[in-house]
Protein backbone atom coordinates (compact mmCIF):
# COMPACT_ATOMS: atom_id res chain seq x y z
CA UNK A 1 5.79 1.34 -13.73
CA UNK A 2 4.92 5.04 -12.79
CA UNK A 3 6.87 6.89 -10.31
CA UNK A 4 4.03 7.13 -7.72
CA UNK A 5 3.65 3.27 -8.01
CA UNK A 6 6.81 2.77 -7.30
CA UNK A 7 6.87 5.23 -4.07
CA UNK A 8 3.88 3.39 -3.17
CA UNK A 9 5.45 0.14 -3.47
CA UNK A 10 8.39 0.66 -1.75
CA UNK A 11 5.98 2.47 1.29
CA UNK A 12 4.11 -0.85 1.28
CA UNK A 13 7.63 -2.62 1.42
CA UNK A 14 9.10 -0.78 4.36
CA UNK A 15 5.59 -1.08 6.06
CA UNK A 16 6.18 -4.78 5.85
CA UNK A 17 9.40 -5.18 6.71
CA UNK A 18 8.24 -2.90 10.51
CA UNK A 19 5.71 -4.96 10.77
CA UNK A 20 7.93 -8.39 10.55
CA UNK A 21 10.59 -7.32 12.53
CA UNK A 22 8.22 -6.00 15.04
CA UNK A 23 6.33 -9.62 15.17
CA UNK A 24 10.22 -11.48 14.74
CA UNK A 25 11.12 -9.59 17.85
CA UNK A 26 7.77 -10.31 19.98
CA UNK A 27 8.24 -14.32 19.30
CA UNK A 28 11.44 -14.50 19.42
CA UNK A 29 12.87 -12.19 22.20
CA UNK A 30 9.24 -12.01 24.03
CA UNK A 31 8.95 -8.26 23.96
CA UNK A 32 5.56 -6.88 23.77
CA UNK A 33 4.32 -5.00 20.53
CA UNK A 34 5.50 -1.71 21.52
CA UNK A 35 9.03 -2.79 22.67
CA UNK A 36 9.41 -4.88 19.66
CA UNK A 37 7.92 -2.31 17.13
CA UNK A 38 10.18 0.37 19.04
CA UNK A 39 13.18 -1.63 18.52
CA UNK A 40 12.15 -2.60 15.08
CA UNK A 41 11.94 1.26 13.95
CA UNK A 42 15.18 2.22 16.04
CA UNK A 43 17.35 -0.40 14.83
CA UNK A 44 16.04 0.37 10.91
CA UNK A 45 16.77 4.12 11.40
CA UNK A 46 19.86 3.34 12.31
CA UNK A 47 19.64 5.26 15.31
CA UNK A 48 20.18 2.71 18.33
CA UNK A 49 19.66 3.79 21.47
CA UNK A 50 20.77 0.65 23.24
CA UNK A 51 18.11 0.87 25.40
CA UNK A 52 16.76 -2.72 24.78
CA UNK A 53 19.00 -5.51 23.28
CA UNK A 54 18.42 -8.89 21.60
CA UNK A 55 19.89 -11.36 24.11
CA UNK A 56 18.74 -14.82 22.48
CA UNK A 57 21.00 -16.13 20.01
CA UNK A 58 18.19 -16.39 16.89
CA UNK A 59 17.46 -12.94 17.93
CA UNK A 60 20.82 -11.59 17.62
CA UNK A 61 21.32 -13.42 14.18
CA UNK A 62 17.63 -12.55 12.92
CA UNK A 63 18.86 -8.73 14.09
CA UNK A 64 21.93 -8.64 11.58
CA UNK A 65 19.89 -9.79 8.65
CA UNK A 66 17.28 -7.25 9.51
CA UNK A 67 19.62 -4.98 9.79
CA UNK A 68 20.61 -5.35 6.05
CA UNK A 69 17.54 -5.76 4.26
CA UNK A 70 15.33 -3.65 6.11
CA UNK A 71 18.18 -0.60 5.82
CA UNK A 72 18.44 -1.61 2.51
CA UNK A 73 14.43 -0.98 1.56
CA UNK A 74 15.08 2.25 4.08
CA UNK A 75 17.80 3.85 1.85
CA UNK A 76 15.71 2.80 -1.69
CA UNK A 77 12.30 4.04 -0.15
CA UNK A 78 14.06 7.22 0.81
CA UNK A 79 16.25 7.77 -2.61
CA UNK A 80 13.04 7.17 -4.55
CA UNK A 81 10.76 9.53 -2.79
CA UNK A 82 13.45 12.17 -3.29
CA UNK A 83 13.79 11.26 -7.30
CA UNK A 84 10.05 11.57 -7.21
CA UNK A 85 9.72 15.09 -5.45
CA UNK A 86 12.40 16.23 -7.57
CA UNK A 87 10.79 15.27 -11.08
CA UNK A 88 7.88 16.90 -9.71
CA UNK A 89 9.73 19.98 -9.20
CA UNK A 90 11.74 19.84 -12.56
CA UNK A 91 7.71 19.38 -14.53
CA UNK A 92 6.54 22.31 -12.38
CA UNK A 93 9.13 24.48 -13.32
CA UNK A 94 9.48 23.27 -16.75
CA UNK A 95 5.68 24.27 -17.02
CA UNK A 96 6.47 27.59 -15.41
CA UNK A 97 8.94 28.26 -18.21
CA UNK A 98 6.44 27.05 -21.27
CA UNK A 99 3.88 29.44 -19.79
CA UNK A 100 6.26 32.27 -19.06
CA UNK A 101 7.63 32.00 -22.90
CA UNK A 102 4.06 32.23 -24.40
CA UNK A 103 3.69 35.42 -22.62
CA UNK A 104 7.28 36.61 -24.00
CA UNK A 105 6.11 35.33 -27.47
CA UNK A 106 2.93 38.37 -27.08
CA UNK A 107 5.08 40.99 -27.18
CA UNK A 108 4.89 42.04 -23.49
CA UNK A 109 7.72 44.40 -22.48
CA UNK A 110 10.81 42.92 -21.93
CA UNK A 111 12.48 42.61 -18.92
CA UNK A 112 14.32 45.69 -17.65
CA UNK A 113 17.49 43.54 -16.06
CA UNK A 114 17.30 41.98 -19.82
CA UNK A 115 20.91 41.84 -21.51
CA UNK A 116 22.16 44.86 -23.99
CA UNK A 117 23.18 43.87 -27.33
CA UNK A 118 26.46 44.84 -27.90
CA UNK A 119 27.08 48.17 -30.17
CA UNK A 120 28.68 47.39 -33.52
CA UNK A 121 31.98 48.28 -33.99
CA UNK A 122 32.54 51.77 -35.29
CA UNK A 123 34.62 52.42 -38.65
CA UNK A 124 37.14 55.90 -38.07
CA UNK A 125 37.37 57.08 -41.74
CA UNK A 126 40.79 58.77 -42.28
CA UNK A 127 40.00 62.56 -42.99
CA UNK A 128 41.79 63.14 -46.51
């Protein structure tokens, strides 16, 4: 499976896990879209204002296992989007270099920060 599939997955994933908890929360604690979907995002973000609360007792329990899986897809969506921006970065610079040694390779000038070869070491004769 190819990276971008994968980040596209996992978007699709955490897009469906919003959109169940928001429509969990409307049946269950009778909140309207917004408050549920609100709740939804604040509770996966792990940010929790407190503002509104689950008060029934399915809605309490259904809370703790959205808690889990839903921060669970969260923290996977978020690791793999980051793994996928940085092998982005690594080809990019890795192409960067391949280009920047077939210019080296043309004899251009070198560098003038480039490192000095040592001298050799010098022989005294004794004078006789």
């Amino acid at each position: 499976m190819s990276s971008f599939l994968k980040i596209v997955t996992l978007f699709l994933t955490l897009a469906l896990v919003i959109t169940g908890g928001t429509l969990f929360f409307h049946h269950v604690e009778g909140w309207n879209y917004l408050d549920a979907y609100f709740f939804t995002v604040v509770t996966l973000s792990t940010v929790g204002y407190g503002e509104i609360v689950p008060v029934t007792t399915v809605g309490k329990i259904g809370t703790t296992v959205f808690i889990f899986v839903g921060l669970g897809v969260f923290a996977v969506t978020i690791q793999q989007f980051g793994a996928f921006t940085l092998r982005k970065r690594e080809e990019h610079t890795e192409w960067l270099i391949a280009h920047l040694g077939h210019r080296h390779q043309r004899d251009e000038p070198h560098a003038a920060n480039a490192d000095d070869q040592p001298e050799p070491p010098k022989h005294d004769t004794p004078n006789a």
